[in-house]
Protein backbone atom coordinates (compact mmCIF):
# COMPACT_ATOMS: atom_id res chain seq x y z
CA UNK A 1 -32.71 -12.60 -5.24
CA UNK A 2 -29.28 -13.21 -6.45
CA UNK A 3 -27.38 -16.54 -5.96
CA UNK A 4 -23.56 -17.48 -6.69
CA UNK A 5 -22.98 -21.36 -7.40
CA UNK A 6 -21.06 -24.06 -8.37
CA UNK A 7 -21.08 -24.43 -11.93
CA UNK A 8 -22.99 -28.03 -11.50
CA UNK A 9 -25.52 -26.80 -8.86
CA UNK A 10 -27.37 -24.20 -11.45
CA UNK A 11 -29.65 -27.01 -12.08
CA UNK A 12 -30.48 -26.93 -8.38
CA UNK A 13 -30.69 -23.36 -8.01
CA UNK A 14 -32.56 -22.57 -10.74
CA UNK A 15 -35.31 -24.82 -9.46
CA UNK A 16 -34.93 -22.89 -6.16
CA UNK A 17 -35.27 -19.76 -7.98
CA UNK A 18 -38.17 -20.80 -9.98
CA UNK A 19 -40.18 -22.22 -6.49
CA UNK A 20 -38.97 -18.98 -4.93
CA UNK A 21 -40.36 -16.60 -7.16
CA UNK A 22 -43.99 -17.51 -6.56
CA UNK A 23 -43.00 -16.11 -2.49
CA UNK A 24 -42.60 -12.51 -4.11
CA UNK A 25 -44.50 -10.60 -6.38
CA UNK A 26 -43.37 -9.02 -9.59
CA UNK A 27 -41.28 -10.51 -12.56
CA UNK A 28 -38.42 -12.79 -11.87
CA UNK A 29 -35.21 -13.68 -14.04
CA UNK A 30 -32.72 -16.35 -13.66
CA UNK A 31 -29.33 -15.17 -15.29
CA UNK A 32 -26.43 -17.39 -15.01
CA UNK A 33 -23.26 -15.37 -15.42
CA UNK A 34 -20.00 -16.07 -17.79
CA UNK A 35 -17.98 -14.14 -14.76
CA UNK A 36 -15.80 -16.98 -12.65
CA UNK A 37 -17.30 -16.31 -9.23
CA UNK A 38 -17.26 -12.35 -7.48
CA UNK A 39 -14.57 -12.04 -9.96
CA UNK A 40 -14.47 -9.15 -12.94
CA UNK A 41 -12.68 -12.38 -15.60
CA UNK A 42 -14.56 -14.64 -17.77
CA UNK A 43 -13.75 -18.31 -16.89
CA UNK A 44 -11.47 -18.94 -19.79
CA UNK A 45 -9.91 -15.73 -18.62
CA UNK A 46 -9.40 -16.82 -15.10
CA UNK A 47 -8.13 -19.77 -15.33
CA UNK A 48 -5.65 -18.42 -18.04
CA UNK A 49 -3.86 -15.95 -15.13
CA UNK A 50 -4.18 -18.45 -12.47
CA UNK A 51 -2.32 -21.02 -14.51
CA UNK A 52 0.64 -17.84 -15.50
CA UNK A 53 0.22 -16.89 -11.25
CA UNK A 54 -1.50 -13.69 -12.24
CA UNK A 55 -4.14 -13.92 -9.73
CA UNK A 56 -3.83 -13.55 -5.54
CA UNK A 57 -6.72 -15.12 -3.81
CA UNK A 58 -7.98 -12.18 -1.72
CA UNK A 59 -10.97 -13.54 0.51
CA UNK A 60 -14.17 -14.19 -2.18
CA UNK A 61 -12.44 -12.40 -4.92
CA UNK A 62 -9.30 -12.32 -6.02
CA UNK A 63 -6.19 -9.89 -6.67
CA UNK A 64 -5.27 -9.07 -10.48
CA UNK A 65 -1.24 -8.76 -11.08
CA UNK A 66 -0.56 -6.41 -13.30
CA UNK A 67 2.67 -6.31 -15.58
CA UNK A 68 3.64 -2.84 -14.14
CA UNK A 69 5.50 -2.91 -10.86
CA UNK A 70 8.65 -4.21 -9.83
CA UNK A 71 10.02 -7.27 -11.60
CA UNK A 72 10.10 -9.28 -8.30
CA UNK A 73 6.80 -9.17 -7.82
CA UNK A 74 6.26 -10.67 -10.60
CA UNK A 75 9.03 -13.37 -10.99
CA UNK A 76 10.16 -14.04 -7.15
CA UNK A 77 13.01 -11.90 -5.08
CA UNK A 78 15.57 -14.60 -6.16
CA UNK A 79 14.96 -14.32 -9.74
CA UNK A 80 14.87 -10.97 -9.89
CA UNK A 81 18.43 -11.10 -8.29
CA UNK A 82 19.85 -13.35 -10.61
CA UNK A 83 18.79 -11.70 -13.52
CA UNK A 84 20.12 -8.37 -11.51
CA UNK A 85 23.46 -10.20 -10.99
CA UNK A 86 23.48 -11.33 -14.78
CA UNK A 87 22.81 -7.69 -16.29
CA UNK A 88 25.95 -6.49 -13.81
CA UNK A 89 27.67 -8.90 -14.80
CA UNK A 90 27.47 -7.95 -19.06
């Protein structure tokens, strides 16, 4: 049985877990993950590229931006022109 949480609620769900397990034979484990969510980051990690815009919520998961690509995708169609318009302009 595998559950995904609130960091507050593991408490709670751990209990459920524990009053679950006697419903189902064999050994039972409660793990509680250092992954933010159905997410491959840490949660230092995650919130470190959602605060730089990094990350593109994508349903229950979420898109990584990588710094390969084209510049606007990164920085925004109009800053990307400007700093077009600036390199022309040298």
């Amino acid at each position: 049985i595998s559950i995904r949480t609130k960091e507050e609620k593991v408490q709670v769900a751990a209990e459920a877990l524990r009053r679950a397990k006697f419903k189902f034979a064999g050994r039972q484990k409660v793990h509680v993950s250092s992954k933010m969510g159905f997410t491959p980051f840490g949660k230092d990690e995650y919130n470190k590229w959602q605060a730089c815009g990094r990350l593109i919520p994508n349903g229950i998961d979420v898109k990584w931006l990588s710094s390969r690509g084209p510049l606007h995708r990164l920085i925004g169609r109009a800053a990307a022109a400007e700093l077009a318009a600036l390199d022309l302009a040298q």
